[in-house]
C-alpha atoms as a PDB file:
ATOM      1  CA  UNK A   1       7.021  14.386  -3.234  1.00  0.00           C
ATOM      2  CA  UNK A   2       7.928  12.106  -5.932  1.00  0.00           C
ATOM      3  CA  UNK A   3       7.014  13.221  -9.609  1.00  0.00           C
ATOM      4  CA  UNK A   4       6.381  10.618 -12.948  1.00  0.00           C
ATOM      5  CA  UNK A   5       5.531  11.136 -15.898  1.00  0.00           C
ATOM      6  CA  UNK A   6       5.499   8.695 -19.199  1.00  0.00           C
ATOM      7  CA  UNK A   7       6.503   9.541 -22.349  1.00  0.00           C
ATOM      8  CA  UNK A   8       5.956   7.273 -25.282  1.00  0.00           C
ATOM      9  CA  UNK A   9       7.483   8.712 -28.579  1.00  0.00           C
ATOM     10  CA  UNK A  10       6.877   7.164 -32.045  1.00  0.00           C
ATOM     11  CA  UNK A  11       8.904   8.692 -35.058  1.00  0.00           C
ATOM     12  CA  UNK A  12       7.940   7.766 -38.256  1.00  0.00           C
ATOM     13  CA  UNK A  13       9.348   9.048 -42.001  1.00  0.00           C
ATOM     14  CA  UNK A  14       5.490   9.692 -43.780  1.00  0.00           C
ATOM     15  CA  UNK A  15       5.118   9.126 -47.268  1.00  0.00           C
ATOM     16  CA  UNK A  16       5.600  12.960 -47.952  1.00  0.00           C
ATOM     17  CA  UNK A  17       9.446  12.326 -46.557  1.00  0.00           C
ATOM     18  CA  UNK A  18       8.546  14.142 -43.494  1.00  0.00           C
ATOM     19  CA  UNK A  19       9.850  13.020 -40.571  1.00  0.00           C
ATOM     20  CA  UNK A  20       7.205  12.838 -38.111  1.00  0.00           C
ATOM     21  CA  UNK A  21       7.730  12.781 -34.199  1.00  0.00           C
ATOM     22  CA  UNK A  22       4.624  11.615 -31.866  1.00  0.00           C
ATOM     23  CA  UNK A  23       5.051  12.069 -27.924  1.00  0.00           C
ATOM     24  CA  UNK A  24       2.288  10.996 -25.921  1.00  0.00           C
ATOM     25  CA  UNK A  25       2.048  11.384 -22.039  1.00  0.00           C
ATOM     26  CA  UNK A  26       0.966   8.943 -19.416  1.00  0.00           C
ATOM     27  CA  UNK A  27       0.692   7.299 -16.440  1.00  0.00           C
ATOM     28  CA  UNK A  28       1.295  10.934 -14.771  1.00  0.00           C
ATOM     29  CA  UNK A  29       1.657  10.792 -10.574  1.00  0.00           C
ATOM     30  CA  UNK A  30       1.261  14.052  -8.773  1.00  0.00           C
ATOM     31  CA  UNK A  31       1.079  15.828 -12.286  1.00  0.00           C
ATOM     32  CA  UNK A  32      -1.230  16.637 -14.970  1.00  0.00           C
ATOM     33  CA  UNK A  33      -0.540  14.236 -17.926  1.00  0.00           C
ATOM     34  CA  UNK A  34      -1.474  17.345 -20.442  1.00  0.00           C
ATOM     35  CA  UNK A  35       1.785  18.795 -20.739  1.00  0.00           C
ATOM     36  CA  UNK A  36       1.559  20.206 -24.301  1.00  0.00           C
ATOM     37  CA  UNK A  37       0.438  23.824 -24.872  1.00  0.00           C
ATOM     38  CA  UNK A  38      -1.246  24.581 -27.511  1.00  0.00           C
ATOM     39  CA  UNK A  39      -2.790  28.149 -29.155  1.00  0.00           C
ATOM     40  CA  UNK A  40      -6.944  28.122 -29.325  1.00  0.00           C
ATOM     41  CA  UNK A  41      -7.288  30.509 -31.930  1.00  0.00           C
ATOM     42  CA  UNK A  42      -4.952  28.426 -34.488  1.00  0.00           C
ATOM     43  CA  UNK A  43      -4.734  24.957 -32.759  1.00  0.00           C
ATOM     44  CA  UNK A  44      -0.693  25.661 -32.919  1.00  0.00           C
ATOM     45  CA  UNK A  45       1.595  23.640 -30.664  1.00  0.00           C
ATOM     46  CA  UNK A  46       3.497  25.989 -28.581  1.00  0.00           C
ATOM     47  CA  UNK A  47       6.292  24.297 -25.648  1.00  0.00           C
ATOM     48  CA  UNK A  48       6.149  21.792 -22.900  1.00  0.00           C
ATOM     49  CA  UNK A  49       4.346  23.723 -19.903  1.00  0.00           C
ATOM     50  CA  UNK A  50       5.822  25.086 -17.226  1.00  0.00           C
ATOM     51  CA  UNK A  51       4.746  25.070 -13.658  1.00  0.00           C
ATOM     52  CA  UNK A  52       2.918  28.334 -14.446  1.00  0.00           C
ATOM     53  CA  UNK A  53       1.488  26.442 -17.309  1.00  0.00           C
ATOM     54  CA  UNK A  54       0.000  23.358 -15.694  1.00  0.00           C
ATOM     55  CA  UNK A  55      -1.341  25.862 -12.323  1.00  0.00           C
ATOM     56  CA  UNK A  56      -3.003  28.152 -14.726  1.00  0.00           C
ATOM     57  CA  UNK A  57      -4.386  26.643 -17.764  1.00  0.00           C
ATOM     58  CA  UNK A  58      -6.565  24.303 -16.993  1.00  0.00           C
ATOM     59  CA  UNK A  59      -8.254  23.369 -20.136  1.00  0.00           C
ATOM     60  CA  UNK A  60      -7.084  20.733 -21.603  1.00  0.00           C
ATOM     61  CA  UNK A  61      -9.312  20.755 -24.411  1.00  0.00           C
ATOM     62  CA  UNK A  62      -9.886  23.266 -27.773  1.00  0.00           C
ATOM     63  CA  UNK A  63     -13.609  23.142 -27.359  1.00  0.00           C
ATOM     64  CA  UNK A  64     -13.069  23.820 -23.179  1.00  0.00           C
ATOM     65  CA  UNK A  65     -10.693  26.572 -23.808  1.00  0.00           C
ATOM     66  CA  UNK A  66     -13.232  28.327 -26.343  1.00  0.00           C
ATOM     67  CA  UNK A  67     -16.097  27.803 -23.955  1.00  0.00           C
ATOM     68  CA  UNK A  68     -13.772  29.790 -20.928  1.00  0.00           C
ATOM     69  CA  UNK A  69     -12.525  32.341 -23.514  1.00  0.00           C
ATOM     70  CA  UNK A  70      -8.813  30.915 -22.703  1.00  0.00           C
ATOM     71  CA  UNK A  71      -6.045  31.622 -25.073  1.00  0.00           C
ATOM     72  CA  UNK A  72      -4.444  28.512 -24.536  1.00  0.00           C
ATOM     73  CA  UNK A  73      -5.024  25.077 -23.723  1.00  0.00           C
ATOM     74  CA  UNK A  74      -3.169  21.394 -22.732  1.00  0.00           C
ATOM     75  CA  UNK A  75      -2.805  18.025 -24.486  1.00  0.00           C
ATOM     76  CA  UNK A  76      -1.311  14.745 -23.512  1.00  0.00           C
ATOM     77  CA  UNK A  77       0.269  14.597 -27.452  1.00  0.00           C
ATOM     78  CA  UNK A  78       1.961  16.713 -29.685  1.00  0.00           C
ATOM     79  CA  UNK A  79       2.328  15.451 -33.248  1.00  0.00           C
ATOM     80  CA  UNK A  80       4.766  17.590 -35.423  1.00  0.00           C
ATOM     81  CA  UNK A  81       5.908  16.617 -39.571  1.00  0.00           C
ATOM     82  CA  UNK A  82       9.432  17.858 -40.094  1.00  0.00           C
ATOM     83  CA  UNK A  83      11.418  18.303 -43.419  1.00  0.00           C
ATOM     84  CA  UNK A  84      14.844  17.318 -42.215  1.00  0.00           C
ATOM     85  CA  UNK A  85      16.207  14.366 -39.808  1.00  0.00           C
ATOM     86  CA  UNK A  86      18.460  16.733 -38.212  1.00  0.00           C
ATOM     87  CA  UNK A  87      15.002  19.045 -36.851  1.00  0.00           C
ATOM     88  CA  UNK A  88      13.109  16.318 -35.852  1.00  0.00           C
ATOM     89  CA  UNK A  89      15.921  14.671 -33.774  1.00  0.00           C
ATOM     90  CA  UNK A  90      16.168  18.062 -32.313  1.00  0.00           C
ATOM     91  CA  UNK A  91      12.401  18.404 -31.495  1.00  0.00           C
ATOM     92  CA  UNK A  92      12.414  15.403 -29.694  1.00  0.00           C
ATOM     93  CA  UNK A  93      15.429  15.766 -27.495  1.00  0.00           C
ATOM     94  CA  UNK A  94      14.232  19.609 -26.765  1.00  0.00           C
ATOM     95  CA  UNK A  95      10.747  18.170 -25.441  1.00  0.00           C
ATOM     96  CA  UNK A  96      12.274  15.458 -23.588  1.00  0.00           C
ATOM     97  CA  UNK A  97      15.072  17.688 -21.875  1.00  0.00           C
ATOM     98  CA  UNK A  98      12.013  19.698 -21.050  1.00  0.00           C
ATOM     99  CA  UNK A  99       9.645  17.099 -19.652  1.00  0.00           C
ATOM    100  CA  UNK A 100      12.271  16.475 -17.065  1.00  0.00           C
ATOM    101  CA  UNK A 101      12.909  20.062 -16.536  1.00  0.00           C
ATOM    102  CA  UNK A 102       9.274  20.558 -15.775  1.00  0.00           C
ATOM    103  CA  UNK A 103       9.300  17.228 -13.650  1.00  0.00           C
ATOM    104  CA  UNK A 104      12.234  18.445 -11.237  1.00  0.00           C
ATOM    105  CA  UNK A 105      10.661  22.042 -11.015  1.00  0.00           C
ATOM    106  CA  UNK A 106       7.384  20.860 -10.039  1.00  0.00           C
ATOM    107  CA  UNK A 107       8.498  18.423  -7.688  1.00  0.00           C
ATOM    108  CA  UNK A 108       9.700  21.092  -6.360  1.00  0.00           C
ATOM    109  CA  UNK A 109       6.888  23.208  -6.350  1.00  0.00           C
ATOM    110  CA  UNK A 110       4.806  20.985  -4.510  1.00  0.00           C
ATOM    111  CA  UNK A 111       7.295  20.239  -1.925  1.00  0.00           C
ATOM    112  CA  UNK A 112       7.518  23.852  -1.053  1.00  0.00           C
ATOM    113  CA  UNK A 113       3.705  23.101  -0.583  1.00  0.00           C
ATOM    114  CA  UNK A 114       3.325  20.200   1.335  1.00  0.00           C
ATOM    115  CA  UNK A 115       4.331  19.561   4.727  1.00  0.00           C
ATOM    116  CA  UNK A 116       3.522  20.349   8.549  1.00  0.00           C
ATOM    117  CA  UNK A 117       4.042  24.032  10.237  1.00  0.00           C
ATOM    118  CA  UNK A 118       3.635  24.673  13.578  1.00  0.00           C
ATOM    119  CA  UNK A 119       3.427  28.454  14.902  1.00  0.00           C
ATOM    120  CA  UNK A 120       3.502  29.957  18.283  1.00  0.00           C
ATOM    121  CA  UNK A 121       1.088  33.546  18.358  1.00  0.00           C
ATOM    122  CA  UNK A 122       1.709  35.362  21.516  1.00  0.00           C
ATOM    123  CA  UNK A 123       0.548  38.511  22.871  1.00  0.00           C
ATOM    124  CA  UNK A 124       2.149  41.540  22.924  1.00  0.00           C
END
């Protein structure tokens, strides 16, 4: 099974000198487009999901999280402010190393899914 996921990413230096990277996800096939995890009690972003992530939390909302008593929840965007080029470059290649990392694994995942078994039951 094929896999796809969009990423648009928009850095931007803000008027504070903080270099801000914006990822948003789209366009998703055979995926969730909420990849971003995020804490409910402090609205924190945490990491780009992981299989486990996008199979098991499946709010994708603060207010939908609350509601189900869920620690966490997904978002198609993560917007973080960073003091320093060098962290914000590094932000954004992390996330995108993991998109594709989470991509390839659940690709894989599902393929271990789908598919056609046939089994013989005999008697003893």
């Amino acid at each position: 099974m094929t896999v796809n996921l969009t990423l648009t990413e928009v850095r931007s230096v803000t008027g504070a000198n903080l270099y801000r990277v914006k990822q948003d996800t789209s366009a998703a096939t055979h995926i969730s487009a909420s990849v971003f995890v995020y804490n409910t009690e402090d609205e924190s972003y945490g990491h780009v999901a992981t299989v486990f992530d996008i199979e098991n939390i499946s709010c994708l909302s603060k207010s939908a999280a609350e509601t189900a008593g869920d620690d966490n929840y997904r978002l198609a965007t993560v917007t973080k402010d960073w003091e320093t080029l060098d962290l914000a470059l590094e932000f954004s290649s992390y996330n995108k190393s993991r998109i594709q990392e989470l991509i390839e694994d659940y690709a894989t995942y599902a393929d271990t899914f789908a598919g056609t078994t046939v089994t013989v039951y005999t008697s003893a």
